[in-house]
C-alpha atoms as a PDB file:
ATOM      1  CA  UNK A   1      47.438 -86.792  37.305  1.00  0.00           C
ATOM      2  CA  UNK A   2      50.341 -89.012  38.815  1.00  0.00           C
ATOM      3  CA  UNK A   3      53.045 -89.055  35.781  1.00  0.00           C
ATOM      4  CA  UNK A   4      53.596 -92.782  34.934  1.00  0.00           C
ATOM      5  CA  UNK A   5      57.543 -94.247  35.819  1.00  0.00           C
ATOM      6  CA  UNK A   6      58.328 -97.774  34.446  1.00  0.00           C
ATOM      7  CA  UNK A   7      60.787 -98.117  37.076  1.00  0.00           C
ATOM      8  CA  UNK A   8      57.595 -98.199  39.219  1.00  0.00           C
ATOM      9  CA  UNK A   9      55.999-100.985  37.417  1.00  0.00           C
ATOM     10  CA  UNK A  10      56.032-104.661  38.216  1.00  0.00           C
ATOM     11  CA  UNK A  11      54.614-107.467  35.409  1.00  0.00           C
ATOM     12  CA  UNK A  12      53.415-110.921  35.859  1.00  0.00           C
ATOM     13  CA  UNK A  13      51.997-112.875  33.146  1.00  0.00           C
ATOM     14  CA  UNK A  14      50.027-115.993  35.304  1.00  0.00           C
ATOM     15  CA  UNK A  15      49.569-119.276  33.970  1.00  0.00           C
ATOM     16  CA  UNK A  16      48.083-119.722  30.442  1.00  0.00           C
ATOM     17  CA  UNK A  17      49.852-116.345  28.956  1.00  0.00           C
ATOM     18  CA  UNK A  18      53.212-115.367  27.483  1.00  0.00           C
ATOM     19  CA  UNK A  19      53.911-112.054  26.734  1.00  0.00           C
ATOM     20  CA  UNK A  20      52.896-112.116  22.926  1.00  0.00           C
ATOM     21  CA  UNK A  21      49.663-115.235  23.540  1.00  0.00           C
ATOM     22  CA  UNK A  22      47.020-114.950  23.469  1.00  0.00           C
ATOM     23  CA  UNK A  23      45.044-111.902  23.014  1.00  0.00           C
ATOM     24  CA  UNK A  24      41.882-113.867  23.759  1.00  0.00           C
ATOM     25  CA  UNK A  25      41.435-114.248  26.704  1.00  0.00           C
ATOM     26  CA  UNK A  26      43.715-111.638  28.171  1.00  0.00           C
ATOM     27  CA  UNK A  27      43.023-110.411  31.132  1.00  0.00           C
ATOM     28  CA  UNK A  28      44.500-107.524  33.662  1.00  0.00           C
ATOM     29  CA  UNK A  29      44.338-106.542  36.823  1.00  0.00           C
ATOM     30  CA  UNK A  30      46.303-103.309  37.804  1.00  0.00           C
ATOM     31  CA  UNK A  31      46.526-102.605  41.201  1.00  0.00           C
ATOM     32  CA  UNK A  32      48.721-100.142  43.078  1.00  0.00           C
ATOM     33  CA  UNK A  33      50.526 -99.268  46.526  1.00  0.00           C
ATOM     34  CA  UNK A  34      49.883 -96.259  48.005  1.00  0.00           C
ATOM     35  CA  UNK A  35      52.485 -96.243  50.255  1.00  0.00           C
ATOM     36  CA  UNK A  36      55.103 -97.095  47.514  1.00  0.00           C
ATOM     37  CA  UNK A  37      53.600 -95.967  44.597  1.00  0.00           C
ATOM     38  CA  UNK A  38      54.419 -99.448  42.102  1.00  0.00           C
ATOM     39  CA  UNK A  39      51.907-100.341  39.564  1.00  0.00           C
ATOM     40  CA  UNK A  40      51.368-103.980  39.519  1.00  0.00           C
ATOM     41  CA  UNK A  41      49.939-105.620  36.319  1.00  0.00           C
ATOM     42  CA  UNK A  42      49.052-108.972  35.961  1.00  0.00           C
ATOM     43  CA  UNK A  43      48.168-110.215  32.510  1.00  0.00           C
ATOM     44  CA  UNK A  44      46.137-113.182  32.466  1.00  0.00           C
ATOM     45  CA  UNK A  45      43.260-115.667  31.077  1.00  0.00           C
ATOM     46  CA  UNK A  46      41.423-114.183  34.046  1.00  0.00           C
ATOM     47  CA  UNK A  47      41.275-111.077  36.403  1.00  0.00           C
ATOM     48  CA  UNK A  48      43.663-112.060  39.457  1.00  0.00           C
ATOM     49  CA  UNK A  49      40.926-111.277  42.213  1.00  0.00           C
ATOM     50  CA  UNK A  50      43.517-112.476  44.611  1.00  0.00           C
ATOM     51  CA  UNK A  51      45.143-109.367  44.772  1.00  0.00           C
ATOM     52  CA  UNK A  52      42.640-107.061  44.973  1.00  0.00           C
ATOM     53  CA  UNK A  53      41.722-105.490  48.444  1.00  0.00           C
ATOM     54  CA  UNK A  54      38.897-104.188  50.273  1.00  0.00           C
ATOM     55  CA  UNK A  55      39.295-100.669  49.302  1.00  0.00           C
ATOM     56  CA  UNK A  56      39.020-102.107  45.280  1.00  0.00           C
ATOM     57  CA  UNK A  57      41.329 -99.292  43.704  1.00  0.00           C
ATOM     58  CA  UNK A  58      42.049-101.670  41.037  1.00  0.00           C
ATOM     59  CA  UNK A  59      41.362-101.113  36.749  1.00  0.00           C
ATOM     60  CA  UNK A  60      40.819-104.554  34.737  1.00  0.00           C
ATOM     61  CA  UNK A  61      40.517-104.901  31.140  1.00  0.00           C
ATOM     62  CA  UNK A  62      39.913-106.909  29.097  1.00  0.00           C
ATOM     63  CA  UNK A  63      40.585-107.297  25.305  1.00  0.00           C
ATOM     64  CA  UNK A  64      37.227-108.510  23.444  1.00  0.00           C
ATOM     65  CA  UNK A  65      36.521-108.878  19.129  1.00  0.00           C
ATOM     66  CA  UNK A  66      33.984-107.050  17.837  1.00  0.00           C
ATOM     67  CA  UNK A  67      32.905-108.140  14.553  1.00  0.00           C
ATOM     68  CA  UNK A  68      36.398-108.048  12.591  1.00  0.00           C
ATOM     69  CA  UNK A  69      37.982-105.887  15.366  1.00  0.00           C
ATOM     70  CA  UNK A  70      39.383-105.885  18.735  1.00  0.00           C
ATOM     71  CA  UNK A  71      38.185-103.241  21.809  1.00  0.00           C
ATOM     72  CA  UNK A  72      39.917-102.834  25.054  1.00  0.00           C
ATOM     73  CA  UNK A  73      37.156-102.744  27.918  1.00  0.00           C
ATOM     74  CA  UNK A  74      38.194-101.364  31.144  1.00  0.00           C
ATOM     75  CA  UNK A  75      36.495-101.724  33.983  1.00  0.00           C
ATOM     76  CA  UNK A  76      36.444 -99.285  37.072  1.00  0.00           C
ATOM     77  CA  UNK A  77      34.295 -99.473  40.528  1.00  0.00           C
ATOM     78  CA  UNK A  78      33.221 -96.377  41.681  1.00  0.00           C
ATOM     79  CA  UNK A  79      31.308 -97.639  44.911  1.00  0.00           C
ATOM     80  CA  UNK A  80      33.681 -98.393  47.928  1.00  0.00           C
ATOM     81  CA  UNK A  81      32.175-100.538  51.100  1.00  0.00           C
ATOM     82  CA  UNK A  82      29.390 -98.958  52.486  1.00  0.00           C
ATOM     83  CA  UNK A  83      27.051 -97.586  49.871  1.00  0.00           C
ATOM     84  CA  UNK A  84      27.937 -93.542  49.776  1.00  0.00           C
ATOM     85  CA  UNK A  85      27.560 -90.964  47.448  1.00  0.00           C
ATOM     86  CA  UNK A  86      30.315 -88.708  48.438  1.00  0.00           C
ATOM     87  CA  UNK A  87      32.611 -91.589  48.072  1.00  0.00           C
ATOM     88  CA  UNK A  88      31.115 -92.136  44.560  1.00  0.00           C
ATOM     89  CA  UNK A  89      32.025 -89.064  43.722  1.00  0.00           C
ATOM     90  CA  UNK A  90      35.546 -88.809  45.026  1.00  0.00           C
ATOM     91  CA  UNK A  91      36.693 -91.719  43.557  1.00  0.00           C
ATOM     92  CA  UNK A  92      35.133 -90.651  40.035  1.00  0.00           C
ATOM     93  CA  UNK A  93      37.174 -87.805  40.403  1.00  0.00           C
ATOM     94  CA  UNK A  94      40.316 -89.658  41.175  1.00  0.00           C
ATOM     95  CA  UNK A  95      39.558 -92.732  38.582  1.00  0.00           C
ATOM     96  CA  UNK A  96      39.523 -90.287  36.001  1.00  0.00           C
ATOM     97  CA  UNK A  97      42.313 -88.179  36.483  1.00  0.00           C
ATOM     98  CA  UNK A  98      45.006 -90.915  36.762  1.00  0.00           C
ATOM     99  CA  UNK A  99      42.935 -93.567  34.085  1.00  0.00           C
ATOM    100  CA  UNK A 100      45.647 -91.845  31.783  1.00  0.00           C
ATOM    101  CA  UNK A 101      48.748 -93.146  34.178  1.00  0.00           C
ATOM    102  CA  UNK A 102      46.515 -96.425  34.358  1.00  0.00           C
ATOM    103  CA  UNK A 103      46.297 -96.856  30.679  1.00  0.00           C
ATOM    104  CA  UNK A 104      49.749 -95.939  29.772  1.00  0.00           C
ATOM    105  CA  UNK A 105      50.869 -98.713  32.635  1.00  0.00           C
ATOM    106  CA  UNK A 106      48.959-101.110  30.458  1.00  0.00           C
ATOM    107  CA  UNK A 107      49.858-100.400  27.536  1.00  0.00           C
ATOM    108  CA  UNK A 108      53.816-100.257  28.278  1.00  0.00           C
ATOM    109  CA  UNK A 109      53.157-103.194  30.586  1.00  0.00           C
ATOM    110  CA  UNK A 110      52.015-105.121  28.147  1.00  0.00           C
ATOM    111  CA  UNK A 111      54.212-103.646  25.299  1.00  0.00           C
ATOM    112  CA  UNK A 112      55.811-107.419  23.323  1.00  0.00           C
ATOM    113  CA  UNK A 113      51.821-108.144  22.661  1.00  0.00           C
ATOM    114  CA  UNK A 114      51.598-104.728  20.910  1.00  0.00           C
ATOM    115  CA  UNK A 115      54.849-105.049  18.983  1.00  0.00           C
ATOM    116  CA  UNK A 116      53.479-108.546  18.224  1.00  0.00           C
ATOM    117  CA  UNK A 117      50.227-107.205  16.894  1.00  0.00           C
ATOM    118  CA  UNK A 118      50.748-103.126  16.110  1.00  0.00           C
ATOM    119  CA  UNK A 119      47.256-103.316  15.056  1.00  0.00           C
ATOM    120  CA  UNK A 120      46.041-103.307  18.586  1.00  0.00           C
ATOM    121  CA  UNK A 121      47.483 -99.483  18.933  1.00  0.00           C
ATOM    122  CA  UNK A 122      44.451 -98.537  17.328  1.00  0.00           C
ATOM    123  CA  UNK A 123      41.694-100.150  19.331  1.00  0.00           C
ATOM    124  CA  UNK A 124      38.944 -98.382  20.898  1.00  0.00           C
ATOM    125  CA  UNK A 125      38.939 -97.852  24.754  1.00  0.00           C
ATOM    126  CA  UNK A 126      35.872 -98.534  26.326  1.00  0.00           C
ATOM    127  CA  UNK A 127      35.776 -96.996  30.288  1.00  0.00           C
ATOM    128  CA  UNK A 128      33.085 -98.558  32.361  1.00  0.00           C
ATOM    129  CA  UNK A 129      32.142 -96.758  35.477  1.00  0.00           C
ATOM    130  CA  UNK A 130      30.230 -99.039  37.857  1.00  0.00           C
ATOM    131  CA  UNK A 131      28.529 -97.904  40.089  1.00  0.00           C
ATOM    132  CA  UNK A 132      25.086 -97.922  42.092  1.00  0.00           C
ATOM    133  CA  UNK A 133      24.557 -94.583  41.605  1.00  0.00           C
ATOM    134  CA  UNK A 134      23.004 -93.758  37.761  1.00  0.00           C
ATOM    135  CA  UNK A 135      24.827 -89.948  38.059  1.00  0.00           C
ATOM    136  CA  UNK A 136      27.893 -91.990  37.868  1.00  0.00           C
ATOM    137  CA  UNK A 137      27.227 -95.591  36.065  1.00  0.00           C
ATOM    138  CA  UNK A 138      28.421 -94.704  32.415  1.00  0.00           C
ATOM    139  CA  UNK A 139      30.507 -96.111  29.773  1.00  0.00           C
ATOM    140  CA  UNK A 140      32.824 -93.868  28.136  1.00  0.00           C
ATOM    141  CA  UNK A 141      35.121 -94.088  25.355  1.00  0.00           C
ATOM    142  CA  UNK A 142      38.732 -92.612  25.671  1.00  0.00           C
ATOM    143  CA  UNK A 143      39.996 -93.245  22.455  1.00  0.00           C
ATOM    144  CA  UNK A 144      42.875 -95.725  21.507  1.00  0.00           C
ATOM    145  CA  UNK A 145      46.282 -96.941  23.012  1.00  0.00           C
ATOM    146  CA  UNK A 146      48.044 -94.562  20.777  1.00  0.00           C
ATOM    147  CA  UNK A 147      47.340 -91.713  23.363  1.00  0.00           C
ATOM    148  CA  UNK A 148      48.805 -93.740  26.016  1.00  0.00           C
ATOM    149  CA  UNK A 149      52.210 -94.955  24.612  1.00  0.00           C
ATOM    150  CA  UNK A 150      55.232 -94.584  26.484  1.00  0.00           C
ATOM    151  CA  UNK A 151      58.673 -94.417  24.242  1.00  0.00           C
END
């Protein structure tokens, strides 16, 4: 797992969001470089498809009530291109060892909306793998943002 450096991540609230409003809708869309290694986040009343490329490395969540509460969804694709299993399975592997660095980026990213509402530390995450293979198609839940502070 890649160890998470704020100096490496970038922020941009689009149009529609501040950094406290709202938390519904809220949207993100994390993408990285992997020749630089920044994190970019963009928080927003939708998922900023425009930066996502071909090779769809990105994580997007999504905040959503349920009954009286709030629950972070995440949502990962596992399939890349052309339809393979092996590639499935690689990218399961890599998804879920640096969802930690991805969550952490989120949650730090996104930090005045937390200090605005500290009751969203204690949200469940909910992980959903997509994918067209059933071996890997699962939802998951990894607990809540207080494993993935940064201080």
């Amino acid at each position: 797992m890649s160890t998470f450096n704020p100096g490496k991540l970038f922020v941009a609230y689009s149009s529609g969001v501040t950094a406290t409003e709202p938390v519904i809708p809220r949207c993100y869309t994390l993408t990285h470089s992997d020749i630089t290694g920044d994190l970019c986040l963009t928080i927003g009343i939708r998922y900023a498809w425009e930066n996502i490329n071909l090779n769809r490395d990105e994580v997007l969540g999504v905040w959503k009530q349920v009954g009286s509460s709030f629950h972070f969804y995440v949502y990962i694709y596992l399939d890349q291109g052309e339809y393979n299993i092996n590639v499935a399975a690689k990218r399961n592997e890599i998804f879920k060892s640096e969802l930690p660095l991805a969550l952490t980026a989120i949650r730090y990213g996104d930090r005045f909306l937390f200090d605005a509402y500290p009751n969203l530390e204690q949200s469940l995450i909910i992980i959903n793998f997509m994918s067209s293979y059933p071996q890997f198609a699962r939802q998951e839940s990894w607990g809540t943002f207080l494993h993935f502070s940064y201080r």
